[in-house]
Protein backbone atom coordinates (compact mmCIF):
# COMPACT_ATOMS: atom_id res chain seq x y z
CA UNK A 1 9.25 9.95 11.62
CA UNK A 2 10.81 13.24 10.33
CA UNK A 3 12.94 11.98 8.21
CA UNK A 4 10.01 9.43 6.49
CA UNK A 5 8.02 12.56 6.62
CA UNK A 6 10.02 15.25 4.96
CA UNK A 7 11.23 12.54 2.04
CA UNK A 8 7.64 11.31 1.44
CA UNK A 9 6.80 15.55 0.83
CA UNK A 10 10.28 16.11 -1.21
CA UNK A 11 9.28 12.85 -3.52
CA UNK A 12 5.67 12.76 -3.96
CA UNK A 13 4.91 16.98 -3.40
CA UNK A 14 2.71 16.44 -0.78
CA UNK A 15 2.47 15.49 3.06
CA UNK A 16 1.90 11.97 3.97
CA UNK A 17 -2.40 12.23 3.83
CA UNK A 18 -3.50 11.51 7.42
CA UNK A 19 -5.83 9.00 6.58
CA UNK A 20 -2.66 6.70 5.65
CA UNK A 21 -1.32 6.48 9.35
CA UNK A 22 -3.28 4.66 12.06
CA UNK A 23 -4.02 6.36 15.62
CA UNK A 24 -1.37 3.71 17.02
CA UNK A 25 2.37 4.44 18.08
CA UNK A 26 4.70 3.37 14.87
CA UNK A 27 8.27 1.95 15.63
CA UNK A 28 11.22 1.82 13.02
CA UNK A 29 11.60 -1.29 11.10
CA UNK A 30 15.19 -0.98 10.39
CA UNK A 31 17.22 -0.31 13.62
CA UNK A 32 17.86 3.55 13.38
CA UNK A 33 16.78 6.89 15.20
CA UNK A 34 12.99 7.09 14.79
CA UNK A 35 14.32 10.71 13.43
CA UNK A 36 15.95 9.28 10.50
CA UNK A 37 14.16 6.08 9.96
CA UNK A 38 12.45 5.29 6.39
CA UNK A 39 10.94 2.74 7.88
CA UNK A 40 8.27 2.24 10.31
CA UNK A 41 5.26 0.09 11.64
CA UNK A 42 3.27 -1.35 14.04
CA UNK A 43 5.48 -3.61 16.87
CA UNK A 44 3.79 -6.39 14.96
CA UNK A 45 5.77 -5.28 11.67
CA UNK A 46 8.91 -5.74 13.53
CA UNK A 47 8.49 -9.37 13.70
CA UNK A 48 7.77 -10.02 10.01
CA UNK A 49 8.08 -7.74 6.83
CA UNK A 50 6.59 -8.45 3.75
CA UNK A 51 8.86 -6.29 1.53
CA UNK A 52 9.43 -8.25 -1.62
CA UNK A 53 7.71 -9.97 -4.47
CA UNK A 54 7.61 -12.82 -3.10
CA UNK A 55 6.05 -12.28 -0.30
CA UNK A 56 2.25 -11.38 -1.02
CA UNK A 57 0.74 -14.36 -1.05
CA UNK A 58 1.98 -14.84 2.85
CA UNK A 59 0.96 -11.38 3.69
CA UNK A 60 -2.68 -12.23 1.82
CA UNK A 61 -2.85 -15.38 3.89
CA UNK A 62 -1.07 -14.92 6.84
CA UNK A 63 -0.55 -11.64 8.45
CA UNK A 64 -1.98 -10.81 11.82
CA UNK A 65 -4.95 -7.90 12.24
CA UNK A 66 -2.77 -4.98 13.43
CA UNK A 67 0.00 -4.77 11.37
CA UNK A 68 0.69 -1.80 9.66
CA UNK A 69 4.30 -0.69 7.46
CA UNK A 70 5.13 2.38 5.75
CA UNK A 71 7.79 3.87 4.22
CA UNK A 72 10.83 3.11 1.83
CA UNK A 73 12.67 0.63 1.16
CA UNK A 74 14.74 -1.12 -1.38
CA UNK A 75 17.24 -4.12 -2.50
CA UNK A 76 19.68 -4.18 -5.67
CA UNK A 77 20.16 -1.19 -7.86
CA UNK A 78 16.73 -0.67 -8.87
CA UNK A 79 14.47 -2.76 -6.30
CA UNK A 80 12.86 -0.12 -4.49
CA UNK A 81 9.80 0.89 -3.42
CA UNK A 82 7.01 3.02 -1.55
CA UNK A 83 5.63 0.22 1.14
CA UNK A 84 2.03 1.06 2.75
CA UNK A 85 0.88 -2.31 3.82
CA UNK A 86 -2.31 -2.57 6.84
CA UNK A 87 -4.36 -5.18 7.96
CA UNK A 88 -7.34 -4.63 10.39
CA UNK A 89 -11.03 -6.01 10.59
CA UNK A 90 -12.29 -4.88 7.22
CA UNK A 91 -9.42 -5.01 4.70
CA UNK A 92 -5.75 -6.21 3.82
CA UNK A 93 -4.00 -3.53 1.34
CA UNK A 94 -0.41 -3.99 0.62
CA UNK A 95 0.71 -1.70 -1.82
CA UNK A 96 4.69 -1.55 -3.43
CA UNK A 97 4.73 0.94 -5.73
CA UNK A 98 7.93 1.62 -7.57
CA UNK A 99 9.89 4.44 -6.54
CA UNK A 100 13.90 5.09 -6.29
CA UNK A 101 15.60 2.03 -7.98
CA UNK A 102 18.82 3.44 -10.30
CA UNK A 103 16.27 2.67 -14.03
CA UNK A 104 13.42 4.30 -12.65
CA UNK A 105 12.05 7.62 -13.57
CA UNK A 106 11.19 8.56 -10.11
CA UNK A 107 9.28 11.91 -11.66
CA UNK A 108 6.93 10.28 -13.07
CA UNK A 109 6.60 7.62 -10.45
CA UNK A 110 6.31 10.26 -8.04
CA UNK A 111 3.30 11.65 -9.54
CA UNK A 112 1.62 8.10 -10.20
CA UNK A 113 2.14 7.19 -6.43
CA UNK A 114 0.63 10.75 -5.47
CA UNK A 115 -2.56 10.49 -7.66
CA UNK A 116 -2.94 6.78 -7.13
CA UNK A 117 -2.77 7.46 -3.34
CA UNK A 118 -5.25 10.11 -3.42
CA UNK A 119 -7.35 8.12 -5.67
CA UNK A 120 -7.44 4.88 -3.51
CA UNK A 121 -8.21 6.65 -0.24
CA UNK A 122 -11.24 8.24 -1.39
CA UNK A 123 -12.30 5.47 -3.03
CA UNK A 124 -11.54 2.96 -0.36
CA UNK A 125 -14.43 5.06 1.69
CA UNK A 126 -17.47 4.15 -1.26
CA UNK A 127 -15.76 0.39 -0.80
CA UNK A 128 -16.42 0.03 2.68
CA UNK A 129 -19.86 1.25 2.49
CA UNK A 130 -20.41 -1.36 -0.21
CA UNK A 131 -18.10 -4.43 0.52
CA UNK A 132 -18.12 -6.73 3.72
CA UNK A 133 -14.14 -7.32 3.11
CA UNK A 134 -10.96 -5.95 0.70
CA UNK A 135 -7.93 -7.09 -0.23
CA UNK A 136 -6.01 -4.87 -2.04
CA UNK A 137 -2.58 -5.34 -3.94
CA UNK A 138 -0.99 -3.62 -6.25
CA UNK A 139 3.26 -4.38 -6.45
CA UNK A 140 5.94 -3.81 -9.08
CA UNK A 141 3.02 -3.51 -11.65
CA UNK A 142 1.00 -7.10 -10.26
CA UNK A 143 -1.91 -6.52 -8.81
CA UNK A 144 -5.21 -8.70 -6.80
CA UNK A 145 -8.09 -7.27 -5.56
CA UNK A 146 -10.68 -8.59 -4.28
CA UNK A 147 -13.92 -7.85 -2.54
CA UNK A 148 -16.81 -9.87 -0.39
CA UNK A 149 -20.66 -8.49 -1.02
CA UNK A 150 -22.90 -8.65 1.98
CA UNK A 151 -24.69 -11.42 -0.23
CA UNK A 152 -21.03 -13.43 0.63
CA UNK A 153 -20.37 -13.33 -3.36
CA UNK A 154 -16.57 -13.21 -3.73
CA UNK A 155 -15.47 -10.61 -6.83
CA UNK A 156 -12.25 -10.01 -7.63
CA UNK A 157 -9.79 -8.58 -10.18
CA UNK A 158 -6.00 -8.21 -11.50
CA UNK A 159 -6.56 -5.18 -13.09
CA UNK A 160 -3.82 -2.43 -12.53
CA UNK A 161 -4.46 1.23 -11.25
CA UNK A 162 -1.17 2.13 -10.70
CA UNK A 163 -0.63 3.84 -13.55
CA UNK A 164 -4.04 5.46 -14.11
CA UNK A 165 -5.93 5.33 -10.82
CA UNK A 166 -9.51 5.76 -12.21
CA UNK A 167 -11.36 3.67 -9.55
CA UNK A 168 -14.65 5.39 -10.26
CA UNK A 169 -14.47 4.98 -13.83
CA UNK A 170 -12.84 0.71 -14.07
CA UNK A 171 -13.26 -0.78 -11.29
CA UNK A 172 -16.21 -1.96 -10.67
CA UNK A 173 -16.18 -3.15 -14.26
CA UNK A 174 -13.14 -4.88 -13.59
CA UNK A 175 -14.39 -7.16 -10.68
CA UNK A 176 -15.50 -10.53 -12.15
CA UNK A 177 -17.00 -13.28 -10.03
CA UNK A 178 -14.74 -16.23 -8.55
């Protein structure tokens, strides 16, 4: 994971946040030295990876507790992305966020991705205390979340933070019922 490691801090100006990687042994996704890799996940991600557009509704309804994916990765000249996709007991959070393709400013994506990252972490905490379930997407500027109250109400929104991650502040206000 150096390499993953050391381009995460050169792009975004910060280490990768512990809370972001789970207390479970990550493999590369994409065939190379675990040294150089941009890739990695759980062994569950190397069975399935749900790396384009398309793909979010499958990873909503489909993938397995355990998986986990992180890193960069990219198709076509301006395809790319920050990947940081998890599912376990409580939540399903997939999150593309553009960074690297040939017609993107990556400065200024880097510092959306950094506060937005920041942001949803420490948010994510007040959501657990007040949610029975999450899913959270937000990809190539489409987003879904949605939440489960302990009274089993389902609440849910396509509101954007990418670009101005005021949780606190929106989304709460954002959350309509289904």
């Amino acid at each position: 994971m150096k390499k993953l490691k050391s381009y995460f801090q050169e792009s975004f100006g910060i280490p990768i946040p512990p809370i972001m990687l789970p207390n479970v042994e990550l493999v590369p996704l994409d065939d190379s030295d675990p040294d150089e890799s941009f890739l990695f996940g759980t062994p569950i991600a190397l069975k399935k990876q749900y790396l384009v557009q398309g793909a979010i509704r499958d990873f909503i309804n489909n993938c397995p507790q355990g998986y986990f994916l992180t890193g960069f990765w990219g198709h076509g000249v301006n395809s790319y992305a920050f990947y940081y996709s998890r599912v376990d007991e409580w939540s399903k959070v997939l999150f593309r966020l553009p960074y690297g393709g040939i017609y993107t400013d990556n400065e200024a994506m880097a510092g959306y991705i950094r506060k937005f990252l920041a942001n949803y972490f420490e948010f994510e905490l007040e959501l657990k205390r007040k949610y029975q379930r999450l899913i959270a997407t937000e990809s190539m500027g489409r987003s879904y979340y949605k939440v489960l109250t302990s009274e089993n109400e389902i609440l849910e929104t396509e509101e954007s933070f990418f670009e101005k991650p005021d949780f606190e502040e929106r989304f709460f206000q954002s959350l309509k019922h289904r």
